[in-house]
Protein backbone atom coordinates (compact mmCIF):
# COMPACT_ATOMS: atom_id res chain seq x y z
CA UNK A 1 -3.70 -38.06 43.97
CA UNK A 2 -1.80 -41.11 42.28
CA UNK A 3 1.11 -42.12 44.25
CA UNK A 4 3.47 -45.06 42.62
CA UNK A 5 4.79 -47.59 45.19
CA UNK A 6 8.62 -48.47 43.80
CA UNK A 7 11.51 -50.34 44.62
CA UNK A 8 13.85 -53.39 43.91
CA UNK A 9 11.99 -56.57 43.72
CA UNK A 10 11.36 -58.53 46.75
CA UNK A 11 11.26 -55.26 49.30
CA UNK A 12 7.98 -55.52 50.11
CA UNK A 13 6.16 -53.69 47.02
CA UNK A 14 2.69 -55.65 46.92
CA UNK A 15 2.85 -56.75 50.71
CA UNK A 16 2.66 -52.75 51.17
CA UNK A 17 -0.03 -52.35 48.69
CA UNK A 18 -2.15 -54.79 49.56
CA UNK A 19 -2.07 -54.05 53.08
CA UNK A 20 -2.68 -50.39 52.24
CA UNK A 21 -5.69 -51.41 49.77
CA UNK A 22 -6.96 -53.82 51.92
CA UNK A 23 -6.66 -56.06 48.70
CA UNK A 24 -4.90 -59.30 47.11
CA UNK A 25 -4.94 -57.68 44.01
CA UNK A 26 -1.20 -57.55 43.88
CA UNK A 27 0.41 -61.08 44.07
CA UNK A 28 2.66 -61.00 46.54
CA UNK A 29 5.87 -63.80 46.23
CA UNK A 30 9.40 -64.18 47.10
CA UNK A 31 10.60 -64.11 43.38
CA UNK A 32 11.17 -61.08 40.76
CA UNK A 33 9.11 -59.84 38.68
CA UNK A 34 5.29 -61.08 40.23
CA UNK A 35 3.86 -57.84 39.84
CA UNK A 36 3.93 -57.55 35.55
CA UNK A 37 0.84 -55.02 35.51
CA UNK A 38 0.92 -52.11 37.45
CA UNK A 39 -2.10 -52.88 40.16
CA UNK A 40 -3.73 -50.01 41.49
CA UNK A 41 -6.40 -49.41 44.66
CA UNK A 42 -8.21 -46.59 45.44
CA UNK A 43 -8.52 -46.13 49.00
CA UNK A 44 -10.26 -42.97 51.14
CA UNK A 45 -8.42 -40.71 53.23
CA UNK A 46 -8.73 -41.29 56.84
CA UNK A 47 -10.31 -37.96 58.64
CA UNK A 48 -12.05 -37.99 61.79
CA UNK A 49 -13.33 -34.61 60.97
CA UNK A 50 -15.47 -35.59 57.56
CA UNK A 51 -16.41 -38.77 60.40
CA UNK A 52 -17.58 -36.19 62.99
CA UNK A 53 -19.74 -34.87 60.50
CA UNK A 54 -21.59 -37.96 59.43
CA UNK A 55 -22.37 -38.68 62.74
CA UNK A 56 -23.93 -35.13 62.94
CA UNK A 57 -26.03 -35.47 60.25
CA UNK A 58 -25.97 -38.94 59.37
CA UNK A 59 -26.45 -38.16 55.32
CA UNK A 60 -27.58 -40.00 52.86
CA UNK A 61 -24.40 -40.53 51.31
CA UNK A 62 -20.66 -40.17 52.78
CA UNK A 63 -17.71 -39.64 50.80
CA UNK A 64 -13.87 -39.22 51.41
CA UNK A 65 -11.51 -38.11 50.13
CA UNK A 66 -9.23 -40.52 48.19
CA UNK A 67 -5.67 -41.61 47.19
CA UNK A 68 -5.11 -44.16 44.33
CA UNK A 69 -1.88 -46.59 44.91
CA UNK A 70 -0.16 -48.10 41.82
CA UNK A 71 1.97 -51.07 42.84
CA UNK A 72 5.20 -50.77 39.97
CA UNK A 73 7.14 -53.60 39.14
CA UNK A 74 10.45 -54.02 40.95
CA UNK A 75 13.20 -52.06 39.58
CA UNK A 76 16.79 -53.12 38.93
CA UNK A 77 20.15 -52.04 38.29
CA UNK A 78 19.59 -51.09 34.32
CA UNK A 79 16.16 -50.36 34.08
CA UNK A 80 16.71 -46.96 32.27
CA UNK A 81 18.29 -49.59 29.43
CA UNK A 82 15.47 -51.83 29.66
CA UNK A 83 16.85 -54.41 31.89
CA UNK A 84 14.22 -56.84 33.55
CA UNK A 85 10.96 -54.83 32.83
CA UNK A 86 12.32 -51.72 33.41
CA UNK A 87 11.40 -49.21 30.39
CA UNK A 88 7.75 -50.01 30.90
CA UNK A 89 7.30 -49.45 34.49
CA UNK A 90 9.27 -46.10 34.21
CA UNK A 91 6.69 -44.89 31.74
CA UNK A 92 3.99 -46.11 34.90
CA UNK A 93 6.05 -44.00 37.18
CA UNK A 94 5.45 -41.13 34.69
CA UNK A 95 2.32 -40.83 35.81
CA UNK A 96 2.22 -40.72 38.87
CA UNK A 97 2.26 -37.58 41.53
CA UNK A 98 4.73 -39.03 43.90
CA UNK A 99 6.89 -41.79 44.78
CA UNK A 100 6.58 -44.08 47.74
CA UNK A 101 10.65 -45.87 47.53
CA UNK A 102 9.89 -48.77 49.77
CA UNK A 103 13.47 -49.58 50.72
CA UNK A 104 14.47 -53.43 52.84
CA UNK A 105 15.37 -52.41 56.19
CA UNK A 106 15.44 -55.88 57.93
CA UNK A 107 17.31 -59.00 57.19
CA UNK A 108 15.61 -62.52 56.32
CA UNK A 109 17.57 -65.83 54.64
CA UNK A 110 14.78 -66.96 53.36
CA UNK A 111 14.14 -63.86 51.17
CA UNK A 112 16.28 -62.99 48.58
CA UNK A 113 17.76 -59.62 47.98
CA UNK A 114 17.88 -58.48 44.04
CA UNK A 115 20.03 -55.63 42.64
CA UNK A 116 21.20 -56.54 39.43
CA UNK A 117 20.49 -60.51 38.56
CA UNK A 118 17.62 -62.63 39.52
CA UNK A 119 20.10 -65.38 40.20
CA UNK A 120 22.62 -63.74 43.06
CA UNK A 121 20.93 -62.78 45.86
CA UNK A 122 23.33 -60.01 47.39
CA UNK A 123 23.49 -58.54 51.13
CA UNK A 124 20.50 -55.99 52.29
CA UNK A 125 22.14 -52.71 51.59
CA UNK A 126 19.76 -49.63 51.54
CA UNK A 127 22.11 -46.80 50.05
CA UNK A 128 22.87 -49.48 47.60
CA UNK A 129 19.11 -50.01 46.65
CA UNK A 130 18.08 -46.54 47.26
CA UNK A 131 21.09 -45.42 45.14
CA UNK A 132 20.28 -47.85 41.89
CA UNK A 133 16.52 -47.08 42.11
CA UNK A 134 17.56 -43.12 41.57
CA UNK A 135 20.64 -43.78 39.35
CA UNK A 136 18.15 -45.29 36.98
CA UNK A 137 15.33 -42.62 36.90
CA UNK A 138 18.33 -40.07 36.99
CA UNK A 139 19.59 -42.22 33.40
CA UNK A 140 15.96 -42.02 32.15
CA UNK A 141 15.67 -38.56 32.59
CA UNK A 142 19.34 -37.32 31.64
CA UNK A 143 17.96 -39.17 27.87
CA UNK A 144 14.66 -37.35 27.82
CA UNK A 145 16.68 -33.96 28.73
CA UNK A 146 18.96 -34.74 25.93
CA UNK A 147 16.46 -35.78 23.19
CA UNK A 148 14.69 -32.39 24.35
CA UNK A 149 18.58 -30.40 23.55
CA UNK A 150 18.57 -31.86 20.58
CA UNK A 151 15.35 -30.54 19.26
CA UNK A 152 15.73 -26.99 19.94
CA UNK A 153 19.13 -26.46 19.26
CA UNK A 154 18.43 -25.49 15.79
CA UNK A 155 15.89 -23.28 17.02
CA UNK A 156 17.93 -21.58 19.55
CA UNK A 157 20.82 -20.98 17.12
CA UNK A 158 18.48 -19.26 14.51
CA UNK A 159 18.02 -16.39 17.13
CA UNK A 160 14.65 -17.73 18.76
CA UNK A 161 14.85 -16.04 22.41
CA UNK A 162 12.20 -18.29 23.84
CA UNK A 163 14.69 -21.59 22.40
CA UNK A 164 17.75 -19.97 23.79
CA UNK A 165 16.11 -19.16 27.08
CA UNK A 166 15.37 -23.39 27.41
CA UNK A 167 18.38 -24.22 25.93
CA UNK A 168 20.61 -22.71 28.71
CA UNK A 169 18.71 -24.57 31.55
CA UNK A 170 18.32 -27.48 29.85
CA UNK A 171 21.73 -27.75 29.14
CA UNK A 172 22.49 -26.47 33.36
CA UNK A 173 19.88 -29.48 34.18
CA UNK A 174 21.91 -32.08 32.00
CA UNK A 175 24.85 -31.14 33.08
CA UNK A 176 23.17 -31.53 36.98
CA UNK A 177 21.69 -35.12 35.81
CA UNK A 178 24.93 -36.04 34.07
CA UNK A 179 26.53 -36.20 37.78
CA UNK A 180 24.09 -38.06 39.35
CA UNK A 181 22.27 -35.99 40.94
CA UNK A 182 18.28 -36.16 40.88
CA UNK A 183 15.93 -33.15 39.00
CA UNK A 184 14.72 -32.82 42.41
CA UNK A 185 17.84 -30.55 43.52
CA UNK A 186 18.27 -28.82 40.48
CA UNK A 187 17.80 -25.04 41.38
CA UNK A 188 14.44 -24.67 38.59
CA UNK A 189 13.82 -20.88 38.11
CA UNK A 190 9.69 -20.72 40.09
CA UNK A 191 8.97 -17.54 38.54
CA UNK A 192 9.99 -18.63 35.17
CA UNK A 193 5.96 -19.88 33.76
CA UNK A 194 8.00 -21.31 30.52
CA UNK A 195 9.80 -23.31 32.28
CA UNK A 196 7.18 -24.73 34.51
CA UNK A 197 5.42 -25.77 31.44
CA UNK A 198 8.28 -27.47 29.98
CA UNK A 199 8.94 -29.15 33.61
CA UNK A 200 5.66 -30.39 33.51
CA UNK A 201 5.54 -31.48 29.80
CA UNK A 202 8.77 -33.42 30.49
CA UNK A 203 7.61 -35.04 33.43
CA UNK A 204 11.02 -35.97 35.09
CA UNK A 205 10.94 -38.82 37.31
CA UNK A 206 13.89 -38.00 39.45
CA UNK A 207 11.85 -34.51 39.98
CA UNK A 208 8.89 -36.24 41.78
CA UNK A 209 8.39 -36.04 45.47
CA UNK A 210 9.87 -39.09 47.43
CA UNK A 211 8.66 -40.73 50.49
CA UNK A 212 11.26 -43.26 51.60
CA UNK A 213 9.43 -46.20 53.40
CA UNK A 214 11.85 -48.34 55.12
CA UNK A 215 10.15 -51.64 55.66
CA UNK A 216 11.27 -53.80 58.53
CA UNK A 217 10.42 -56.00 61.19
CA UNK A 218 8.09 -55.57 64.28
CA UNK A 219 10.87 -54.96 66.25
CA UNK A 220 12.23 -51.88 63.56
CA UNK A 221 9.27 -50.48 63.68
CA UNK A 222 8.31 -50.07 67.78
CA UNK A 223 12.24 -48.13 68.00
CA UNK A 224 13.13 -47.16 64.53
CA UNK A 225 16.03 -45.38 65.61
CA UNK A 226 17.92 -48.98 66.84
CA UNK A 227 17.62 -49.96 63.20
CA UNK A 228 20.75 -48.78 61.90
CA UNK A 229 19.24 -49.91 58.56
CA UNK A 230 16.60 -46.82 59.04
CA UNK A 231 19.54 -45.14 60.30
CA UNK A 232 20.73 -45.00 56.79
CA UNK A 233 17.76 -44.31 54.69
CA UNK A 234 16.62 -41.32 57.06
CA UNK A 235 20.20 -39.55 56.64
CA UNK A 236 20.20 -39.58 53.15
CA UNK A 237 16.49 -38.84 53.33
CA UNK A 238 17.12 -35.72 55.51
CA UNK A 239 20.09 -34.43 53.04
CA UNK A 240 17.33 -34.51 49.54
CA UNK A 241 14.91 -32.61 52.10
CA UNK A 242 12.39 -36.03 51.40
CA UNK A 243 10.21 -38.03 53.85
CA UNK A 244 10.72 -41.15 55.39
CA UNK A 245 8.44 -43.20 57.14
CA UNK A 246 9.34 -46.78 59.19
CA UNK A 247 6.70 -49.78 58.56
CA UNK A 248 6.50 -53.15 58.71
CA UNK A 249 4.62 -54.14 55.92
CA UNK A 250 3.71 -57.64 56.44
CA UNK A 251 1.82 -56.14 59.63
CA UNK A 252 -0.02 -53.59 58.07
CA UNK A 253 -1.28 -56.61 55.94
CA UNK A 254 -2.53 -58.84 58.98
CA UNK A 255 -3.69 -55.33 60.47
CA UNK A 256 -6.09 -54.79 57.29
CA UNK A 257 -7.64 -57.77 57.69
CA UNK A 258 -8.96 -57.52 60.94
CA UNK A 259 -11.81 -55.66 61.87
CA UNK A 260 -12.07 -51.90 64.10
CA UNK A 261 -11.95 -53.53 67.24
CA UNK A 262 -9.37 -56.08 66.66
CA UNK A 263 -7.32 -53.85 64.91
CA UNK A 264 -6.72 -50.98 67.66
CA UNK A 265 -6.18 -53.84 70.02
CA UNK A 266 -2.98 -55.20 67.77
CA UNK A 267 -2.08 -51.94 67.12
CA UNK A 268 -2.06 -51.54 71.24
CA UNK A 269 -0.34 -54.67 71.80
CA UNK A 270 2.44 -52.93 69.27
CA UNK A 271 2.85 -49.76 70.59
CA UNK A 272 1.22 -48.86 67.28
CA UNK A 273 -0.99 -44.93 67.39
CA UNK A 274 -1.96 -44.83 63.54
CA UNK A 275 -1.29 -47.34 60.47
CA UNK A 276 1.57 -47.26 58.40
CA UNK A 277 -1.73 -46.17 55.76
CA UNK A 278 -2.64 -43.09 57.68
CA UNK A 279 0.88 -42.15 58.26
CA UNK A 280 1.77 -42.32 54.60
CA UNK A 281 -1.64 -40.81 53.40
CA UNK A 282 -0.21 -37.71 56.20
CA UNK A 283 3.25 -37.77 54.32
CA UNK A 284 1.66 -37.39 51.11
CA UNK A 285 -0.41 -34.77 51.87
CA UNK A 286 2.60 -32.65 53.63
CA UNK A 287 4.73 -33.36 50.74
CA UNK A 288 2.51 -32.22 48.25
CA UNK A 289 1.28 -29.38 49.67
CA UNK A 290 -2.28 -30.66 50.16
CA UNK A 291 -5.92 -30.34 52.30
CA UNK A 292 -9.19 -30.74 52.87
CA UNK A 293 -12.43 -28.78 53.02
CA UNK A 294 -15.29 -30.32 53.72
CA UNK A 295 -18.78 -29.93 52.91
CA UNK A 296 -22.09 -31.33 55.12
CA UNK A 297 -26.04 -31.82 55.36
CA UNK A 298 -28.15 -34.36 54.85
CA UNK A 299 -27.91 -35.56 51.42
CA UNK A 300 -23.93 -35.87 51.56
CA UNK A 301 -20.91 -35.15 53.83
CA UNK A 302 -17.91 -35.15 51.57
CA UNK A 303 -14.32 -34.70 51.96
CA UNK A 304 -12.75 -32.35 48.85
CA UNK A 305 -8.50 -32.18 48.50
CA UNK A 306 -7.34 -29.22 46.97
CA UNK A 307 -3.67 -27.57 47.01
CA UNK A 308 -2.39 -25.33 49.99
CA UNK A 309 -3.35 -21.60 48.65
CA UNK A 310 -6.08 -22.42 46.56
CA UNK A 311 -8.41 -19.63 46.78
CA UNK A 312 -12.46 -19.85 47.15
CA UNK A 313 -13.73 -19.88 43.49
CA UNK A 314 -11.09 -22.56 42.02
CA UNK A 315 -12.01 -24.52 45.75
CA UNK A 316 -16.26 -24.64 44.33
CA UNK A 317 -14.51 -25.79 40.86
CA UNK A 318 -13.60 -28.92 42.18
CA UNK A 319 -16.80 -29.38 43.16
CA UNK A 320 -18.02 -28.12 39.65
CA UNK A 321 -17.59 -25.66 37.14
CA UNK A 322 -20.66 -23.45 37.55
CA UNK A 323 -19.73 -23.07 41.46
CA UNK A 324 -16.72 -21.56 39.85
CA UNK A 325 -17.84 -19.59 37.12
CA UNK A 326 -20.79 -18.17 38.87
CA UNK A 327 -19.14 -17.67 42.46
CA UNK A 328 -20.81 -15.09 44.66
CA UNK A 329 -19.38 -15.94 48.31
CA UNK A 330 -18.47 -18.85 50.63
CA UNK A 331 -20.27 -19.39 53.99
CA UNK A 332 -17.15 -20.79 56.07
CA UNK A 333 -17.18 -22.19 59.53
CA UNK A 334 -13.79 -23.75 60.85
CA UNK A 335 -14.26 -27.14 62.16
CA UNK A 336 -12.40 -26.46 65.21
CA UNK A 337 -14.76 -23.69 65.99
CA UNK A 338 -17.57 -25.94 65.53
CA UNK A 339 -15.95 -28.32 67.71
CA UNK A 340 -15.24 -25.39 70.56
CA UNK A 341 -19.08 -24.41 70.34
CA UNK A 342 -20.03 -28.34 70.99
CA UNK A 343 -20.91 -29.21 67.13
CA UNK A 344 -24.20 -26.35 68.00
CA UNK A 345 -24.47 -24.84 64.43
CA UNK A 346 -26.70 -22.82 65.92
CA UNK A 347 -24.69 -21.36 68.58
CA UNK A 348 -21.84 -20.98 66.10
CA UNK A 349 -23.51 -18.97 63.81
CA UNK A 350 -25.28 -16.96 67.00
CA UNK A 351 -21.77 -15.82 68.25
CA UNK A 352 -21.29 -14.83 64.98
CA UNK A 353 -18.61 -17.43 63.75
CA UNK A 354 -19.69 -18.23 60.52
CA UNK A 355 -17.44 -16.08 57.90
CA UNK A 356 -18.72 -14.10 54.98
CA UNK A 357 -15.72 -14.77 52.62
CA UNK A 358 -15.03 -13.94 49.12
CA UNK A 359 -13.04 -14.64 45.75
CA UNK A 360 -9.99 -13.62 47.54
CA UNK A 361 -10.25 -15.92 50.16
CA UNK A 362 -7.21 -18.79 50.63
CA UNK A 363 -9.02 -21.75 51.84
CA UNK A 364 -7.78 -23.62 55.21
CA UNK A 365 -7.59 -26.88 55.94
CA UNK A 366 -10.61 -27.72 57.68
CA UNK A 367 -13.10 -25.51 56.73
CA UNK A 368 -16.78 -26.11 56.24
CA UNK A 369 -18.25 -24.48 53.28
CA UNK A 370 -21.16 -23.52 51.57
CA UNK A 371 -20.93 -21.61 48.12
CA UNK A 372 -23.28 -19.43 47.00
CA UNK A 373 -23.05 -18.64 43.57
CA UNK A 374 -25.31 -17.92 40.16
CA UNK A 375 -25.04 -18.69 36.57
């Protein structure tokens, strides 16, 4: 899972990322424009399950699941044109799964606030910011939509059904786009395979999931809701049916570099439960209609992700092909069952709670599995 961390310059981009990544890869400064190469960090998945586990068996080898961060250069009003570095960071948002907006929820003199020009710092305003961030992806992908019209046109008019068929959503979505509003609230047709393909071919960047993370101050963060900054971000967040998550990023920086015990003692003092890195690793997950299944012994306990509905055979796949192609059964046990029966694999599978399942089987979040299989 690659998730692209955007946003005007000097919101908090790299303070985020490095916090999140545990890093200084990304140079973090009060001026536009630090970040010129897209940095990215791979970082594992936090799951006390998968830890559980280890500390069952304590394998050879222990492996999590993982998310890779790309910090993006700031944005700004004109990207889609190429203003400041904008065409080649949209083509690094092209690649990515989802979007974390980080969006300036808290005010500071000494940092200046960039919208346009470099050179006229302008008042914190997050429907502003959140507003020309989307106008520009909106722009990008209203020319991409076009360019694609043009090409099939000819097609369509010479009686092609297949053309015509594109070329009357395309021209519904371009008309959508051309108002300014986002691919992600265009009504797409699910059942229509064609134009899934196309969807994904195109790779819109207003279509991408969002996760709006409104960075602010301690303060902000311990009563989000007195923030009327957050107050904002969350309404328009709640009317495009996206996520939005309140952090302080220049905490979760000085929380990554403390160690375990330190760190839940800070968190304590803050009326902190999780990082801002477990709660956006949660988000990401939700919004993208992801889990885990885990598998265990010895020589490796490993955490796998693999989309919501994804059924027992294309579940071995990701562990390799030939679990896949030569899929006999899964041995399942849920680890909340394990957990009720005292982590006793023994007395698990003597009450008779490990499942038998087959190729019809929808995996769950949780499960323990061993596949069985032959080529």
């Amino acid at each position: 899972m690659k998730l692209g961390i955007v946003g005007l310059p000097n919101v908090g981009k790299s303070t985020l990322f490095n916090a999140i990544t545990s890093t200084k890869n990304a140079q973090a400064a009060n001026y536009p424009f630090c970040t010129i190469e897209p940095n990215s960090g791979v970082v594992p998945v936090p799951d006390e399950r998968l830890d559980k586990l280890c500390e069952i068996w304590n394998p050879d080898k222990r492996t999590p699941a993982v998310v890779e961060f790309v910090d993006i250069a700031g944005l700004v009003k004109g990207a889609s044109q190429g203003a400041g570095l904008g065409n080649k960071f949209l083509g690094h948002i092209r690649a990515c799964e989802a979007i974390i907006h980080v969006v300036r929820c808290f005010d500071d003199d000494n940092i200046i606030h960039v919208v346009e020009d470099a050179t006229k710092p302008v008042a914190v305003d997050p429907e502003g910011d959140m507003e020309t961030i989307d106008t520009e992806l909106i722009l990008a992908d209203l020319e991409l939509v076009q360019n694609r019209i043009a090409r099939i046109t000819k097609t369509a008019k010479s009686g092609n059904k297949t053309a015509a068929a594109e070329l009357a959503w395309l021209e519904a979505l371009c008309a959508h786009l051309g108002e300014g509003r986002s691919a992600r609230t265009f009504a797409f047709d699910a059942g229509d395979d064609a134009q899934a393909a196309a969807r994904r071919e195109m790779g819109l960047l207003s279509d991408k999931p969002i996760i709006y993370a409104c960075n602010m101050d301690d303060d902000g963060v311990a009563d989000p809701d007195a923030n009327p900054y957050y107050q904002i971000v969350h309404t328009r967040a709640e009317a495009e049916g996206a996520q939005v998550i309140p952090i302080c990023a220049k905490t979760e920086e000085e929380l990554a570099e403390l160690d375990a015990d330190d760190r839940a003692m800070f968190m304590e003092d803050l009326g902190l439960t999780e990082s801002g890195l477990d709660r956006l690793i949660r988000a990401s997950y939700a919004l993208l209609g992801l889990i885990s299944f885990l598998t265990d012994g010895k020589k490796e306990c490993r955490a796998w992700t693999i989309t919501q509905g994804t059924k027992a055979p294309q579940a071995a796949g990701k562990i390799h092909s030939d679990f896949e192609r030569g899929f006999i059964r899964a041995q399942v046990i849920g680890f909340d069952t394990l957990a009720d029966c005292g982590f006793d694999y023994a007395a698990v599978r003597s009450k008779g709670l490990q499942r038998t399942e087959g190729k019809d089987y929808v995996v769950r979040d949780g499960d323990i599995i061993e596949f069985l299989f032959n080529v």
